[in-house]
Protein backbone atom coordinates (compact mmCIF):
# COMPACT_ATOMS: atom_id res chain seq x y z
CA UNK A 1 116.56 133.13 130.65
CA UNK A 2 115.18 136.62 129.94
CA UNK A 3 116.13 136.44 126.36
CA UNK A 4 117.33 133.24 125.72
CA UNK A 5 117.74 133.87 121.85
CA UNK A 6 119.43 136.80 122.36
CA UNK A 7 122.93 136.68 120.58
CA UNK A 8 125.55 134.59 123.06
CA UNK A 9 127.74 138.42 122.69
CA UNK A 10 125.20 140.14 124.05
CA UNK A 11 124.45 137.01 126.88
CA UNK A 12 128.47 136.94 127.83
CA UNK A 13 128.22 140.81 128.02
CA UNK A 14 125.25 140.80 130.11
CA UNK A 15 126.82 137.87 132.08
CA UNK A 16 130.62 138.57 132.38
CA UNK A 17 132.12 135.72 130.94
CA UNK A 18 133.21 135.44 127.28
CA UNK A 19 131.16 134.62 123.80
CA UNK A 20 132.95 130.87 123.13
CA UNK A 21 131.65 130.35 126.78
CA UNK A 22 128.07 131.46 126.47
CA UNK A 23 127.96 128.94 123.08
CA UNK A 24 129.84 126.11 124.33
CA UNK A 25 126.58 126.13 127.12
CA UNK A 26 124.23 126.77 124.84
CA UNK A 27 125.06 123.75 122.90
CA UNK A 28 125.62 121.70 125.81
CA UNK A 29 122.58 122.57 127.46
CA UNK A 30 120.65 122.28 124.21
CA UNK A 31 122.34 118.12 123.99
CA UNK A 32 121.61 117.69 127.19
CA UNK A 33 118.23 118.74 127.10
CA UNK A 34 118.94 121.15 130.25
CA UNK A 35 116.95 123.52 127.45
CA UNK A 36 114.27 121.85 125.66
CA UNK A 37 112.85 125.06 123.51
CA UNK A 38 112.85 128.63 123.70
CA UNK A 39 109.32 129.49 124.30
CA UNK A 40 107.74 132.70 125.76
CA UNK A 41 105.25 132.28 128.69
CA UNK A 42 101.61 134.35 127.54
CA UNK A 43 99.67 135.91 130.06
CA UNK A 44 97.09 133.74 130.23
CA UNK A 45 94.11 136.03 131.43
CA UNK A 46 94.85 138.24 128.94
CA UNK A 47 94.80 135.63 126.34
CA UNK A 48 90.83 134.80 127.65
CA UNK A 49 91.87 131.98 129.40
CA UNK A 50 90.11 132.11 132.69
CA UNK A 51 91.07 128.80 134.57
CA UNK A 52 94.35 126.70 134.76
CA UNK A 53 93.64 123.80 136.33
CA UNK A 54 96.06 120.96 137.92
CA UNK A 55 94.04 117.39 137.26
CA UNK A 56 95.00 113.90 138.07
CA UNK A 57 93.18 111.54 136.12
CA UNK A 58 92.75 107.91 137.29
CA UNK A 59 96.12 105.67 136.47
CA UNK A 60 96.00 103.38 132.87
CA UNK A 61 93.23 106.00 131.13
CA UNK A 62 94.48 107.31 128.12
CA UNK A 63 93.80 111.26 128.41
CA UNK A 64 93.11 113.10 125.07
CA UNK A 65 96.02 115.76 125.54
CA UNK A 66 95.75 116.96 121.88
CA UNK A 67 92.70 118.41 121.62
CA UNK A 68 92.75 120.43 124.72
CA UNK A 69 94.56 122.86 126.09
CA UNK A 70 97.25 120.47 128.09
CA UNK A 71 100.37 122.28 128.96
CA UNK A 72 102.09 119.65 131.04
CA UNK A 73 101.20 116.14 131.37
CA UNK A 74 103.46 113.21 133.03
CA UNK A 75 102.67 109.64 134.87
CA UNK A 76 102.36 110.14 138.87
CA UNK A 77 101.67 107.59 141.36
CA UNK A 78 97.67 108.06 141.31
CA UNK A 79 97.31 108.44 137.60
CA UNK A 80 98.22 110.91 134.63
CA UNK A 81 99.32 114.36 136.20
CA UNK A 82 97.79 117.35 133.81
CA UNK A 83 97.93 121.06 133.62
CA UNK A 84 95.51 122.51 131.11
CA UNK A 85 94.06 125.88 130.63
CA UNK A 86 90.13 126.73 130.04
CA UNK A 87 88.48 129.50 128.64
CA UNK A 88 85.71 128.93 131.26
CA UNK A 89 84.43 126.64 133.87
CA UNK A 90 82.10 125.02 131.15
CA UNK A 91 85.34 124.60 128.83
CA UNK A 92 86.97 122.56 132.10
CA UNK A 93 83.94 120.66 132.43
CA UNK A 94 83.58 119.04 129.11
CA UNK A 95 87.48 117.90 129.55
CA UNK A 96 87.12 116.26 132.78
CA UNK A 97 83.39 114.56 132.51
CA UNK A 98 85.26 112.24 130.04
CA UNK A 99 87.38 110.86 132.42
CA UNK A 100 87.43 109.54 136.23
CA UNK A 101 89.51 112.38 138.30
CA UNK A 102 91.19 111.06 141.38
CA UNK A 103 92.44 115.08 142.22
CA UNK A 104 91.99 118.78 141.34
CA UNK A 105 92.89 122.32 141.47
CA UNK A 106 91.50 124.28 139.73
CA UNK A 107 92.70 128.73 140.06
CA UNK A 108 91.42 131.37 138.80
CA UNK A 109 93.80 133.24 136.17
CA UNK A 110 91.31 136.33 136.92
CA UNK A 111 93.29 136.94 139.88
CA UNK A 112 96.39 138.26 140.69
CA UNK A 113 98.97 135.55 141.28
CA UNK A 114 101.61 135.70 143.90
CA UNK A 115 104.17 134.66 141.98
CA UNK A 116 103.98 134.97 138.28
CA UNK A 117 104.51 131.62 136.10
CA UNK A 118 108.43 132.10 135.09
CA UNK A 119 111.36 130.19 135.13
CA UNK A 120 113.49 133.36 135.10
CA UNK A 121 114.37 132.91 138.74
CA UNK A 122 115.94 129.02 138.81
CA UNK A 123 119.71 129.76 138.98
CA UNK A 124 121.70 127.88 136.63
CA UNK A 125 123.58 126.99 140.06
CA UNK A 126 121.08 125.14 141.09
CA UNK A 127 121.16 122.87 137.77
């Protein structure tokens, strides 16, 4: 998870098991959709982005997830689950004063987390 795109030689070196192996996952994975993209995580902060917030918006509202910064967004039982990032508290603002929030959280990317956002740690495992 480190270097997904890395070559599968290099992965079944790294790993121990053989290069038809390492592909034969790959694609499987990749059908499955096990592995959706390969996409680096940013640091945030350093990016500018000061707040990531986790929102619930009232259920059957149809939240604008294009023109913001939405990096997750699914159905839950009170609403439309949503995690966006915001250059600022006023940035935050102006997205949620449009719609009726049932919950929030929002946390400051300023500080030091205590446990970075990675997905480097989920064992495949536990798949």
């Amino acid at each position: 998870m480190a270097d997904a795109k890395d070559s599968d030689r290099n992965i079944a070196r790294v790993v121990g098991v053989s290069q038809p192996t390492i592909t034969r996952y790959r694609h499987q994975f990749l059908k499955t959709g096990i592995i959706q993209s390969f996409e680096i995580i940013p640091n945030l902060a350093k990016l500018g982005f000061e707040i990531m917030a986790c929102t619930v918006f009232k259920f059957g509202e149809p939240v604008d997830t294009e023109n913001y910064r939405v990096v997750y967004a699914a159905p839950c039982d009170k609403g439309t689950f949503i995690i966006s990032v915001h250059k600022n508290f006023i940035d935050y603002l102006e997205f949620v004063c449009k719609y009726n929030v049932v919950q929030r959280c929002l946390v400051p990317l300023s500080e030091t987390p205590l446990k970075q956002l990675s997905f480097k740690d989920i064992s495949l495992s536990e798949i």
